[in-house]
PDB file of N, CA and C in Angstrom:
ATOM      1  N   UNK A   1     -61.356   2.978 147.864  1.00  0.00           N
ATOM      2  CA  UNK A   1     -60.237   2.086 148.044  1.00  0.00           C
ATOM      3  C   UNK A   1     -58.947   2.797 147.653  1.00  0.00           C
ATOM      4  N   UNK A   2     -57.677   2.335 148.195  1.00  0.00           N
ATOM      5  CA  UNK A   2     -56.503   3.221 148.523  1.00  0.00           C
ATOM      6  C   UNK A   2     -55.823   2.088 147.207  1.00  0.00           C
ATOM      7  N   UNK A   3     -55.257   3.264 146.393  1.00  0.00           N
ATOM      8  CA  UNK A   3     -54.377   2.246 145.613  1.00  0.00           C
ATOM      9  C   UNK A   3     -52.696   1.994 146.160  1.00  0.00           C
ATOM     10  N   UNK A   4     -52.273   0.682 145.694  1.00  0.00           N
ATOM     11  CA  UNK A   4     -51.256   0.519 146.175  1.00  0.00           C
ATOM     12  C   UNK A   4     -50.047   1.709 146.570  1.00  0.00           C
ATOM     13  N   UNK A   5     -49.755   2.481 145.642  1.00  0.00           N
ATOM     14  CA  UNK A   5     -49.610   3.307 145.950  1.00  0.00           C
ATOM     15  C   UNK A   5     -49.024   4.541 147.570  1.00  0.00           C
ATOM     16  N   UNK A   6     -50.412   4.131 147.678  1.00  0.00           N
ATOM     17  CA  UNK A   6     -50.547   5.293 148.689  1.00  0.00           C
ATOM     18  C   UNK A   6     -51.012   4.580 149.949  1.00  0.00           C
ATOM     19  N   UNK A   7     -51.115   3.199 149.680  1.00  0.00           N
ATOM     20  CA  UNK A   7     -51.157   2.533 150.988  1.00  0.00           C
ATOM     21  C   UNK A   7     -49.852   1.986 151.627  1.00  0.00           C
ATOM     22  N   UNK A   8     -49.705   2.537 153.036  1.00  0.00           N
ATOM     23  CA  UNK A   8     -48.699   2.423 154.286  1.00  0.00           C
ATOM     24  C   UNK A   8     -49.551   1.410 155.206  1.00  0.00           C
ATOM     25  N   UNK A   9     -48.304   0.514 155.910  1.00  0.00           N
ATOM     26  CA  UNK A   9     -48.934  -0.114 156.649  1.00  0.00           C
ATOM     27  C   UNK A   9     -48.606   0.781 158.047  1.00  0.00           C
ATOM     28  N   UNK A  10     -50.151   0.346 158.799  1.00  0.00           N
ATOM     29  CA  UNK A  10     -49.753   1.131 160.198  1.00  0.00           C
ATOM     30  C   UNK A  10     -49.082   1.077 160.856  1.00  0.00           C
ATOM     31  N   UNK A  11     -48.744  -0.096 161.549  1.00  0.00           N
ATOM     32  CA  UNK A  11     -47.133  -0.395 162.205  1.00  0.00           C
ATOM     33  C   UNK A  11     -46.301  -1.121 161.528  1.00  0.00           C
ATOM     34  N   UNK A  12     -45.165  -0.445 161.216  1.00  0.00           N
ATOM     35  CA  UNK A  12     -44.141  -0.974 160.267  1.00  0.00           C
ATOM     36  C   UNK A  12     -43.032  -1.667 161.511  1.00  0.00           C
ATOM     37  N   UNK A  13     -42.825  -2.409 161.078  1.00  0.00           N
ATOM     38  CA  UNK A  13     -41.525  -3.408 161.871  1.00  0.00           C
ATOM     39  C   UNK A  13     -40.584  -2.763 162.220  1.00  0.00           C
ATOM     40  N   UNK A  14     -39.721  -2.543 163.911  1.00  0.00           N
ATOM     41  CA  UNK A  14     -39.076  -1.889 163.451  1.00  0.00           C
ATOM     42  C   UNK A  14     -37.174  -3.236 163.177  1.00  0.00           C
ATOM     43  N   UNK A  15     -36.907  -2.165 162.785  1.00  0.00           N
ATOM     44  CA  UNK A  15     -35.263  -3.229 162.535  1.00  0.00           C
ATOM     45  C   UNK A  15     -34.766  -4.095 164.279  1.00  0.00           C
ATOM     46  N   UNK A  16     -33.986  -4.873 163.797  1.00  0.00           N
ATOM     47  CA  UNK A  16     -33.812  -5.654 164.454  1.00  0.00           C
ATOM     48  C   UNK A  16     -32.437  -4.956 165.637  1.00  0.00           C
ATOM     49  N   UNK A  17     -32.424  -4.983 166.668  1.00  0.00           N
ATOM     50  CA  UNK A  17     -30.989  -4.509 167.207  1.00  0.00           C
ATOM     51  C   UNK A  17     -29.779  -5.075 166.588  1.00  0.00           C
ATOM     52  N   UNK A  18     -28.507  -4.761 166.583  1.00  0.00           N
ATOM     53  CA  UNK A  18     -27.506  -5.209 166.022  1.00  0.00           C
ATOM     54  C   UNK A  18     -26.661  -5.978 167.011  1.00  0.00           C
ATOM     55  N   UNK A  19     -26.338  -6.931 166.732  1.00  0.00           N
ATOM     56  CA  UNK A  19     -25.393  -8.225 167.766  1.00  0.00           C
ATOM     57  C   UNK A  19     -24.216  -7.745 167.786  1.00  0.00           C
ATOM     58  N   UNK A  20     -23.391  -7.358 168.955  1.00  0.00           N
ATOM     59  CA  UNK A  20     -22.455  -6.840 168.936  1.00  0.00           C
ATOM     60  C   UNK A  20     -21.247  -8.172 169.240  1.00  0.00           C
ATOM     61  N   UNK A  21     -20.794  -8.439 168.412  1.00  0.00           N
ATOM     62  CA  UNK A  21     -20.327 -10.076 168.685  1.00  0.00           C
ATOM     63  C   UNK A  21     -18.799  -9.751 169.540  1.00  0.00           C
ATOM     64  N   UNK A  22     -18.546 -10.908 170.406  1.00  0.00           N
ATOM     65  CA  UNK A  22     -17.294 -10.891 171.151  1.00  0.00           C
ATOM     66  C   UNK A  22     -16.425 -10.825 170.561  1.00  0.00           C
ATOM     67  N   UNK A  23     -15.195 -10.390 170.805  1.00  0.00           N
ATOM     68  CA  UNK A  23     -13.523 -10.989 170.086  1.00  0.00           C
ATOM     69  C   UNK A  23     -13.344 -12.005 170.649  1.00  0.00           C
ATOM     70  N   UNK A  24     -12.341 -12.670 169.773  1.00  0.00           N
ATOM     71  CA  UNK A  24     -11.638 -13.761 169.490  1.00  0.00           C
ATOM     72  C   UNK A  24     -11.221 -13.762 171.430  1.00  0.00           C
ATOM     73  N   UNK A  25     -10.279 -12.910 171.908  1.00  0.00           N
ATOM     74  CA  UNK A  25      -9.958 -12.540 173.035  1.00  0.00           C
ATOM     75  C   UNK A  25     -10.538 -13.526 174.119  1.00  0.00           C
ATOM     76  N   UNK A  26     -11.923 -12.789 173.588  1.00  0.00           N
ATOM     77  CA  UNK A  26     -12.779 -12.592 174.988  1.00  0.00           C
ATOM     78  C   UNK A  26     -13.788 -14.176 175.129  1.00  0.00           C
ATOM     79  N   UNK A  27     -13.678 -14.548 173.465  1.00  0.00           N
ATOM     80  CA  UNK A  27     -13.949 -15.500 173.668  1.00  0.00           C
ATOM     81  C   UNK A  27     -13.068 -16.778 174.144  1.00  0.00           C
ATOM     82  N   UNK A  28     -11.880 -16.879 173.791  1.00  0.00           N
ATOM     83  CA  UNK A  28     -10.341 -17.421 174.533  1.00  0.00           C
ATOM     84  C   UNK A  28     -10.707 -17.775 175.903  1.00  0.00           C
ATOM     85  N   UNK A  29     -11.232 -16.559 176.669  1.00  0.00           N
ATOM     86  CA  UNK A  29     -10.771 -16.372 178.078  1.00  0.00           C
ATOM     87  C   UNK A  29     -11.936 -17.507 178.586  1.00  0.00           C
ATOM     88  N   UNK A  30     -13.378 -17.327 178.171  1.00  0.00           N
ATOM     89  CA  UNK A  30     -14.347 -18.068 178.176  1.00  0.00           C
ATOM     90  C   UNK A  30     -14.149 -19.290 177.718  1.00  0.00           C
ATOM     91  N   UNK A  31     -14.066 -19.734 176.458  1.00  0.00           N
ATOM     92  CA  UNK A  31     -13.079 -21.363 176.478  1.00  0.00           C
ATOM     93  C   UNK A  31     -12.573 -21.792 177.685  1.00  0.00           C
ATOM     94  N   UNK A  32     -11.450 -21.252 177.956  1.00  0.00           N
ATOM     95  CA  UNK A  32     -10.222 -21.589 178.990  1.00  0.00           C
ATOM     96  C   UNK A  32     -11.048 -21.738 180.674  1.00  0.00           C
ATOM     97  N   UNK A  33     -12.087 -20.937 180.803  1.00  0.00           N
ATOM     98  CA  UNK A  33     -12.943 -21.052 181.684  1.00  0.00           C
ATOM     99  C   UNK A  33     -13.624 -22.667 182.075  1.00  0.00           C
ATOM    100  N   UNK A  34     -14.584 -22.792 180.675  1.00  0.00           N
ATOM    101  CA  UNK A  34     -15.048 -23.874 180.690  1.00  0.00           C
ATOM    102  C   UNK A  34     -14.329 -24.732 180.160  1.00  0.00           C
ATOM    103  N   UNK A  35     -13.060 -25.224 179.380  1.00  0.00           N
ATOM    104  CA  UNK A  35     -12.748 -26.243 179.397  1.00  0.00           C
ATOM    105  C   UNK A  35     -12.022 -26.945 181.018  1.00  0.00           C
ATOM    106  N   UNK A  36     -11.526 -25.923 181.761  1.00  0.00           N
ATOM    107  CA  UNK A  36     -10.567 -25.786 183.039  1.00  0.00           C
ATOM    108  C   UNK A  36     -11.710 -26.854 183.752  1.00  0.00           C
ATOM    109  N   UNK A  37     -12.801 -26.660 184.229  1.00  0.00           N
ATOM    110  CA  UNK A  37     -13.762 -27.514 184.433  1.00  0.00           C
ATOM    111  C   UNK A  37     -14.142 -28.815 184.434  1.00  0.00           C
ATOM    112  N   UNK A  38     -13.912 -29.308 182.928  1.00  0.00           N
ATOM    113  CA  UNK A  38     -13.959 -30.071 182.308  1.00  0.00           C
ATOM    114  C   UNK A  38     -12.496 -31.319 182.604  1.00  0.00           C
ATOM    115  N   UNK A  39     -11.863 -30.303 182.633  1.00  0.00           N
ATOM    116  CA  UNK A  39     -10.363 -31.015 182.531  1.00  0.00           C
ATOM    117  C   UNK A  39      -9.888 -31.626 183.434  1.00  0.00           C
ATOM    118  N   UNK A  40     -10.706 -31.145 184.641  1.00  0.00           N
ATOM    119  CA  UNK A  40     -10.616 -31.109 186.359  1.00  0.00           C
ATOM    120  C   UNK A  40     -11.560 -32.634 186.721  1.00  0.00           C
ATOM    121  N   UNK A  41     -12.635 -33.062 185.761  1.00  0.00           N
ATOM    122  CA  UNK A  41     -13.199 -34.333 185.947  1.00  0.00           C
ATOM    123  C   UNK A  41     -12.651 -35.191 185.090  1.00  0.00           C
ATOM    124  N   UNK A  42     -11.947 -35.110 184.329  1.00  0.00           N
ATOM    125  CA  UNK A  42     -10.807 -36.295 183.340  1.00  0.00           C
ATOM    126  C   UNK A  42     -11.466 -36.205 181.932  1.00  0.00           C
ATOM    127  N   UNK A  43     -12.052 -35.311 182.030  1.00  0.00           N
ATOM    128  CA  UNK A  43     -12.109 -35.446 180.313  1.00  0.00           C
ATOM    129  C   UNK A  43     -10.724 -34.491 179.392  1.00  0.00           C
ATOM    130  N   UNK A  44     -10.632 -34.773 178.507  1.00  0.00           N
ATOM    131  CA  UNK A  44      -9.148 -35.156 177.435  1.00  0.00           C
ATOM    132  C   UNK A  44      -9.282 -33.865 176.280  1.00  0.00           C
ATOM    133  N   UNK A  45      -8.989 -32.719 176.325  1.00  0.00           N
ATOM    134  CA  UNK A  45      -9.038 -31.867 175.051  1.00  0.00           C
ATOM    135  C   UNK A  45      -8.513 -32.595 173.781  1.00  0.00           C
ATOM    136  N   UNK A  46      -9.287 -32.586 172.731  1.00  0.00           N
ATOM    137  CA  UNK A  46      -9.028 -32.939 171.143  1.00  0.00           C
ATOM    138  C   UNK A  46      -8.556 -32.089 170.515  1.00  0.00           C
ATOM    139  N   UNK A  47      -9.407 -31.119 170.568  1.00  0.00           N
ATOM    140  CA  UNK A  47      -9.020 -30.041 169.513  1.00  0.00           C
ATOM    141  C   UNK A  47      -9.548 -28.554 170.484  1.00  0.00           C
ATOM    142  N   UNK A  48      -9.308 -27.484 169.988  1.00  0.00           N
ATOM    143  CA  UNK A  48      -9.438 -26.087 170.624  1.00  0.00           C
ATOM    144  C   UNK A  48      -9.364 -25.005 169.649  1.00  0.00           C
ATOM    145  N   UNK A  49     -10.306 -24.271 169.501  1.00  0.00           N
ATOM    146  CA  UNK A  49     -10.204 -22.779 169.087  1.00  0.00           C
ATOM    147  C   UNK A  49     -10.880 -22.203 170.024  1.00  0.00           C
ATOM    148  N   UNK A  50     -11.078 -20.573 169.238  1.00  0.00           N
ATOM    149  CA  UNK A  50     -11.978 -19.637 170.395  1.00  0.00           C
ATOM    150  C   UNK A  50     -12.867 -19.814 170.567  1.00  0.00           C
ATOM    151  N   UNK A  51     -13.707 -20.228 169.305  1.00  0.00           N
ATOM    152  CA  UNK A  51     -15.231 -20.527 169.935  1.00  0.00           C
ATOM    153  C   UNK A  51     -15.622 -21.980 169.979  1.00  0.00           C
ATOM    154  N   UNK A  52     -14.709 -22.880 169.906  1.00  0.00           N
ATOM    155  CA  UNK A  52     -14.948 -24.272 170.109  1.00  0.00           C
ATOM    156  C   UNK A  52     -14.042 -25.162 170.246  1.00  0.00           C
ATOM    157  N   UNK A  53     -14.304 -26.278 171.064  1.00  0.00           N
ATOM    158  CA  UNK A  53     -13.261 -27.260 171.536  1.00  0.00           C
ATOM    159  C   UNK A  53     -14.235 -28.310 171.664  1.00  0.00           C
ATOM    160  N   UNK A  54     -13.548 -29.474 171.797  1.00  0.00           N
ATOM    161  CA  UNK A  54     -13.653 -30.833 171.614  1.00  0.00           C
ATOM    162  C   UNK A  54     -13.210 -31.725 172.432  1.00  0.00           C
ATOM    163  N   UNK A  55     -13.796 -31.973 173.531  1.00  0.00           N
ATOM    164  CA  UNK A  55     -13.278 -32.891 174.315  1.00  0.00           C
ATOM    165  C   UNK A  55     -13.896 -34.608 174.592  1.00  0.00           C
ATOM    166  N   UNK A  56     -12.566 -35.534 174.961  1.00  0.00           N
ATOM    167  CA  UNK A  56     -13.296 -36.610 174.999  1.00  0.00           C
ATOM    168  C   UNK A  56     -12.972 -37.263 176.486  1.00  0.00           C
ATOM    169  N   UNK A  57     -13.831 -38.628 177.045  1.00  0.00           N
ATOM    170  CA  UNK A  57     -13.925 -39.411 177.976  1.00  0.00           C
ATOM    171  C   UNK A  57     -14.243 -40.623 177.819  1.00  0.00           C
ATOM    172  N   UNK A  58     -13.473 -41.826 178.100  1.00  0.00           N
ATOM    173  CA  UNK A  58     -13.866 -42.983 177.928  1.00  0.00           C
ATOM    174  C   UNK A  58     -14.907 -42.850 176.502  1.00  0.00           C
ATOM    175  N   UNK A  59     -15.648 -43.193 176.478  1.00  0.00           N
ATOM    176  CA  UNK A  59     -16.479 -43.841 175.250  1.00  0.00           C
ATOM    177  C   UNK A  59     -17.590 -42.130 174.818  1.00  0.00           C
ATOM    178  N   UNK A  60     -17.659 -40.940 175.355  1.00  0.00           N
ATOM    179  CA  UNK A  60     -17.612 -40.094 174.891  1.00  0.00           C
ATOM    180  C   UNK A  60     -17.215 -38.903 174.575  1.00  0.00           C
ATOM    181  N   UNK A  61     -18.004 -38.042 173.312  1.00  0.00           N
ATOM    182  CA  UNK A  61     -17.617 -36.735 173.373  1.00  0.00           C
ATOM    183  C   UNK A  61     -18.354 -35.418 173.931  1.00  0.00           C
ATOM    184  N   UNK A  62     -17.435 -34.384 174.255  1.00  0.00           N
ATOM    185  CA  UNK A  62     -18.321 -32.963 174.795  1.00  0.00           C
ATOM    186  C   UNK A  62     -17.577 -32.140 173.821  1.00  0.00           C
ATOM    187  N   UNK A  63     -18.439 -31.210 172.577  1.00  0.00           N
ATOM    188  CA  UNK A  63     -18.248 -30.319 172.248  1.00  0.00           C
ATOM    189  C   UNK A  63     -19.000 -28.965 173.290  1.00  0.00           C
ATOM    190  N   UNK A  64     -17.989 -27.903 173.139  1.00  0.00           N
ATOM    191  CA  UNK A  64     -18.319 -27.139 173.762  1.00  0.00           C
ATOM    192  C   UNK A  64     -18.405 -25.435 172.438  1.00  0.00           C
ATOM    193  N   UNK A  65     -19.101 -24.794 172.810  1.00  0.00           N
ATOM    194  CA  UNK A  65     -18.952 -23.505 171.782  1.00  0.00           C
ATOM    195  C   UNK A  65     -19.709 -22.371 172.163  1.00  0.00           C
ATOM    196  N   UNK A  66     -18.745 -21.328 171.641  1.00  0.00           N
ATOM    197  CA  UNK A  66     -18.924 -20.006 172.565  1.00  0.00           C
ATOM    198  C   UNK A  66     -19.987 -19.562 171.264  1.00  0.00           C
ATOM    199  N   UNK A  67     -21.454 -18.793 171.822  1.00  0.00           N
ATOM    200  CA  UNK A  67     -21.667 -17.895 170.310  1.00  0.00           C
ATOM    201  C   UNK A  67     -21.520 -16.612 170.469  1.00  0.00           C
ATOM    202  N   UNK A  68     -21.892 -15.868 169.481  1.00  0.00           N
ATOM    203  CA  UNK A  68     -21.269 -14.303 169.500  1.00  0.00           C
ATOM    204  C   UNK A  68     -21.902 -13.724 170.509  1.00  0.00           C
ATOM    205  N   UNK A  69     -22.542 -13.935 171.178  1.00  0.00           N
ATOM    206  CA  UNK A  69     -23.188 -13.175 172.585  1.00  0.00           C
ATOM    207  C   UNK A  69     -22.147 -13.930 173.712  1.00  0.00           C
ATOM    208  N   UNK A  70     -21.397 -14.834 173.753  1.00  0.00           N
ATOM    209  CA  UNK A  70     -20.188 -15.037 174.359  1.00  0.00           C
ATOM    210  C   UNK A  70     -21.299 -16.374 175.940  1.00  0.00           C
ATOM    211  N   UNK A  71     -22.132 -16.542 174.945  1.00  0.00           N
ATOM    212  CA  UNK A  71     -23.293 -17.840 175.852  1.00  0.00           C
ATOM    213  C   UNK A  71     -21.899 -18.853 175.556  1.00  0.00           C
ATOM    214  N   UNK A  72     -22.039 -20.289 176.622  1.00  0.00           N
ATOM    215  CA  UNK A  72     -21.321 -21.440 176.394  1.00  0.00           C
ATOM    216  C   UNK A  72     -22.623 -22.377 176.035  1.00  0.00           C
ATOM    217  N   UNK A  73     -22.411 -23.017 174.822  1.00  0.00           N
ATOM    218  CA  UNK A  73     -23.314 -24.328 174.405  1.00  0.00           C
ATOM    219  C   UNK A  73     -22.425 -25.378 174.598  1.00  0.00           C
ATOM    220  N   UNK A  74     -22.734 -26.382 175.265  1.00  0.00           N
ATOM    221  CA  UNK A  74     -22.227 -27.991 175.442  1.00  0.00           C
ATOM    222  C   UNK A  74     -23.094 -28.776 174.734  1.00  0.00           C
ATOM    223  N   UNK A  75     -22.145 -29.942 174.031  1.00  0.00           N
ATOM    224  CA  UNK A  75     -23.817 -30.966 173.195  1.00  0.00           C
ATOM    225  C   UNK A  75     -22.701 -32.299 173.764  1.00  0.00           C
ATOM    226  N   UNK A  76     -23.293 -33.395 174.165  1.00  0.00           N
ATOM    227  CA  UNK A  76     -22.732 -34.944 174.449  1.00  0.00           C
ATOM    228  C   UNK A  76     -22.768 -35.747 173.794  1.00  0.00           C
ATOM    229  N   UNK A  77     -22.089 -36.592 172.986  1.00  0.00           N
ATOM    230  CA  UNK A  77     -22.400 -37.398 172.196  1.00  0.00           C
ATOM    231  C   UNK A  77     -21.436 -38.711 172.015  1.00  0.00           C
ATOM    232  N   UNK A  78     -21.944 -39.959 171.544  1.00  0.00           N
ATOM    233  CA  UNK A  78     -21.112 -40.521 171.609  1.00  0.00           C
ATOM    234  C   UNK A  78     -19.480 -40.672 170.652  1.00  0.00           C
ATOM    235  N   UNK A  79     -19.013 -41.688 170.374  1.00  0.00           N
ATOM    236  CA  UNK A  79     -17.891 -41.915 170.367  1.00  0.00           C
ATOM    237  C   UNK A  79     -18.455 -41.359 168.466  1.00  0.00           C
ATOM    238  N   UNK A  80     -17.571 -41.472 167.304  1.00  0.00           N
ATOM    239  CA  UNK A  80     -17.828 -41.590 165.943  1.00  0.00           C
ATOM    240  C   UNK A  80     -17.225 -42.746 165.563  1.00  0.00           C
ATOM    241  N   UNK A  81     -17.722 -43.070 164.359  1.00  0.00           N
ATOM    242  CA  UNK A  81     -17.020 -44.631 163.843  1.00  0.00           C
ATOM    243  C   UNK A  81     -15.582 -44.387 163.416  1.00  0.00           C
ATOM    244  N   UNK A  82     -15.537 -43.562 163.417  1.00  0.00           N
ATOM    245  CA  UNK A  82     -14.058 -42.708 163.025  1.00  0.00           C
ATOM    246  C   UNK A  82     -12.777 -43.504 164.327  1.00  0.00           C
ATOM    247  N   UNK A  83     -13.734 -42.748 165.518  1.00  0.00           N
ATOM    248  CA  UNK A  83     -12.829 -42.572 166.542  1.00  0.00           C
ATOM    249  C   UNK A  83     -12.683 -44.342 166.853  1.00  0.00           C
ATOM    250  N   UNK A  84     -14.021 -44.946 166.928  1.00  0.00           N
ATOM    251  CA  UNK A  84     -13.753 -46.325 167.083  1.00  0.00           C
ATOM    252  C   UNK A  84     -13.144 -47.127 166.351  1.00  0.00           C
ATOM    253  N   UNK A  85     -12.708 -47.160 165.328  1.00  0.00           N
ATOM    254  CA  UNK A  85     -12.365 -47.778 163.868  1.00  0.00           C
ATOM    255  C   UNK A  85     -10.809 -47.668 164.489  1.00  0.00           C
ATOM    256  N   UNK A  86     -10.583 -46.407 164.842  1.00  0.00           N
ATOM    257  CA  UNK A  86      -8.769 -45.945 165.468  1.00  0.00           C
ATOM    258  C   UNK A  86      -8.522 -46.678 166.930  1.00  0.00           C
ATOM    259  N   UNK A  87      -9.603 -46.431 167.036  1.00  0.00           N
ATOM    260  CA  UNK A  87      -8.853 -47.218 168.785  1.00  0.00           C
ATOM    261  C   UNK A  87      -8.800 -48.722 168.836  1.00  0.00           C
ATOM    262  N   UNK A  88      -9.829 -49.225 167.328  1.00  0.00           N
ATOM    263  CA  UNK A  88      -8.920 -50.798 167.382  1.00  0.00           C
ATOM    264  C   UNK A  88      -7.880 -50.874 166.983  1.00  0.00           C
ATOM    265  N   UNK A  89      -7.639 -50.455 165.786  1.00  0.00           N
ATOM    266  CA  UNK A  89      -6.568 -49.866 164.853  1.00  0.00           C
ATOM    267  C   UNK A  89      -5.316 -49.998 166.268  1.00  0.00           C
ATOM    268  N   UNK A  90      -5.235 -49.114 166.887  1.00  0.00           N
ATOM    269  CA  UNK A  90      -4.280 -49.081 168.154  1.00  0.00           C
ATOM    270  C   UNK A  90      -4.048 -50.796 168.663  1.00  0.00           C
ATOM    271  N   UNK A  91      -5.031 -50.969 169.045  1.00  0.00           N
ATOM    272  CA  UNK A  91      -4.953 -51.904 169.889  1.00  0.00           C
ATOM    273  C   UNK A  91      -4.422 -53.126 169.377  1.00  0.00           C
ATOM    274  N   UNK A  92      -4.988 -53.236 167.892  1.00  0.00           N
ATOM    275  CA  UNK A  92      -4.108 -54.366 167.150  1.00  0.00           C
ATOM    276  C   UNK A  92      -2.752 -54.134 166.467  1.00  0.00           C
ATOM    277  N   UNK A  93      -2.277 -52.845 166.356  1.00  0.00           N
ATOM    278  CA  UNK A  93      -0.712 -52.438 166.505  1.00  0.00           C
ATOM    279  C   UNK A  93      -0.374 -52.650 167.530  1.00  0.00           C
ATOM    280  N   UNK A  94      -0.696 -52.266 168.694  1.00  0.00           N
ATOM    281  CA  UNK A  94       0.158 -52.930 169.924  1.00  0.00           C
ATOM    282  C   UNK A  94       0.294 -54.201 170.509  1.00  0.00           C
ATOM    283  N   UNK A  95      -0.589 -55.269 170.211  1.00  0.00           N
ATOM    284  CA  UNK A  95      -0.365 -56.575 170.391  1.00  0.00           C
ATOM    285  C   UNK A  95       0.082 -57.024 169.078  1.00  0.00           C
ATOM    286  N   UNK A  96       0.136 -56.692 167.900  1.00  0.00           N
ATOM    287  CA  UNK A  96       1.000 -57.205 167.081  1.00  0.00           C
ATOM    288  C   UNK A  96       2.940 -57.170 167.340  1.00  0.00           C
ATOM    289  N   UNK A  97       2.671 -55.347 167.798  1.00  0.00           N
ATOM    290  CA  UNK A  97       3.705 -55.538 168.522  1.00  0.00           C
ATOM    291  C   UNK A  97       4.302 -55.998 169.428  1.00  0.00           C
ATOM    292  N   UNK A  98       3.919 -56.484 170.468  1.00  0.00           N
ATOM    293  CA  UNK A  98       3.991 -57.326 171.628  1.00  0.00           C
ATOM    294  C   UNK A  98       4.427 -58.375 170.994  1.00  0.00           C
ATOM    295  N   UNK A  99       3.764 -59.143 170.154  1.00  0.00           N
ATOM    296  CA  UNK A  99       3.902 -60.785 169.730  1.00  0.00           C
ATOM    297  C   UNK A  99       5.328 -60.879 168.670  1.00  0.00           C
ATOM    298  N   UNK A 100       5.757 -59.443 167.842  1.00  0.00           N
ATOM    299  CA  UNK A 100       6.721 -59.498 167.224  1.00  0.00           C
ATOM    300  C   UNK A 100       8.233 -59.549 168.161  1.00  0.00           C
ATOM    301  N   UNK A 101       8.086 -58.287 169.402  1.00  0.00           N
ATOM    302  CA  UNK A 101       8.788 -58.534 169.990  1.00  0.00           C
ATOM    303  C   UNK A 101       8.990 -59.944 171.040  1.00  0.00           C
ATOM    304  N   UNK A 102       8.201 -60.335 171.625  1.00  0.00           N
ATOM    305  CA  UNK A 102       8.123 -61.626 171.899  1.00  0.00           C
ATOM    306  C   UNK A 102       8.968 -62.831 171.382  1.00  0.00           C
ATOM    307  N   UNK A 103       8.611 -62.610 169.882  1.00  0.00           N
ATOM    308  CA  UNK A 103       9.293 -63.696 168.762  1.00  0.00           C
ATOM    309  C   UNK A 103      10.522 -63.075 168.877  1.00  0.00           C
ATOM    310  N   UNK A 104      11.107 -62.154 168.320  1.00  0.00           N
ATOM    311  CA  UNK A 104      12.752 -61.336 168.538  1.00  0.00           C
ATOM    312  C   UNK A 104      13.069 -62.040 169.554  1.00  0.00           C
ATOM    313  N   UNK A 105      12.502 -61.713 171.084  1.00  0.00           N
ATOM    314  CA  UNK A 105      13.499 -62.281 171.510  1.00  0.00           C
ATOM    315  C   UNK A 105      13.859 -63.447 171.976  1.00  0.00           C
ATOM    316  N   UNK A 106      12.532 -64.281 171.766  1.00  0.00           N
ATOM    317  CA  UNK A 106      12.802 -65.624 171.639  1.00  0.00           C
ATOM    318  C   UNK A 106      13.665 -66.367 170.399  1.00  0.00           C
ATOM    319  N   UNK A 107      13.488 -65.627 169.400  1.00  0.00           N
ATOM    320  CA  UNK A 107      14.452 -66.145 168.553  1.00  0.00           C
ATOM    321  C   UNK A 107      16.220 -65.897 168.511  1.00  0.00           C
ATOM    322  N   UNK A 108      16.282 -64.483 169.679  1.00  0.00           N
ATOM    323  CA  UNK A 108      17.618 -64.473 169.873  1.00  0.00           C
ATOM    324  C   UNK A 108      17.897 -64.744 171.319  1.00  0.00           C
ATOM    325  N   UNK A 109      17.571 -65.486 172.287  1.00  0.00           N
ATOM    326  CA  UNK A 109      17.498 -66.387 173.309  1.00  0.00           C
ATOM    327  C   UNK A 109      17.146 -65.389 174.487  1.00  0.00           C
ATOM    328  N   UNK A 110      16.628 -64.656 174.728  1.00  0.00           N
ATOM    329  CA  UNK A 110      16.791 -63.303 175.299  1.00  0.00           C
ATOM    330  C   UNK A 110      15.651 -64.460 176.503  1.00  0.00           C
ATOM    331  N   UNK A 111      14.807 -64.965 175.993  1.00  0.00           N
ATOM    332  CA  UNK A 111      14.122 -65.790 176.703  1.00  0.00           C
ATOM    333  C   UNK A 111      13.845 -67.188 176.838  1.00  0.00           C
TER     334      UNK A 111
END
């Protein structure tokens, strides 16, 4: 028996290749690619960097993201309680507003 030592395994692993990751650049150009797409069926940019953007449509979202091999990943999802919580938020500022102005100018004869 071989003591630890002096025992090698027969096929040793070899290393892994090295990922030669995109620039910022190159990933830009790729964004601008696929969001252009996107933008062209009515969906709404949120947010944007190089390797990711955020777009929305009616009641959802499309994140999009470049990885260092310069692949495009898309994921769909719906709305967040975030985003819904704001768009009532809106909606009851603007009919509050409506009803204030309303009163203004009924109270100064405008109507």
């Amino acid at each position: 028996m071989l003591s630890d030592k002096d025992s090698r395994p027969a096929n040793a692993p070899s290393p892994a290749p090295e990922i030669d990751p995109i620039s910022p650049e190159d990933a830009s150009a790729i964004m601008a690619q696929a969001i252009e797409k996107y933008t062209a069926e009515g969906w709404h940019v949120l947010t944007q960097s190089a390797y990711d953007a955020r777009l929305t449509r009616e009641m959802y979202n499309l994140d999009i993201r470049i990885d260092l091999l310069g692949q495009v990943e898309t994921h769909e999802s719906g709305l967040t309680p975030l985003q819904d919580s704001g768009r009532l938020t809106a909606w009851v500022l603007l009919l509050a507003t409506l009803l204030l102005v309303l009163a203004l100018a009924s109270a100064l004869g405008f109507i």
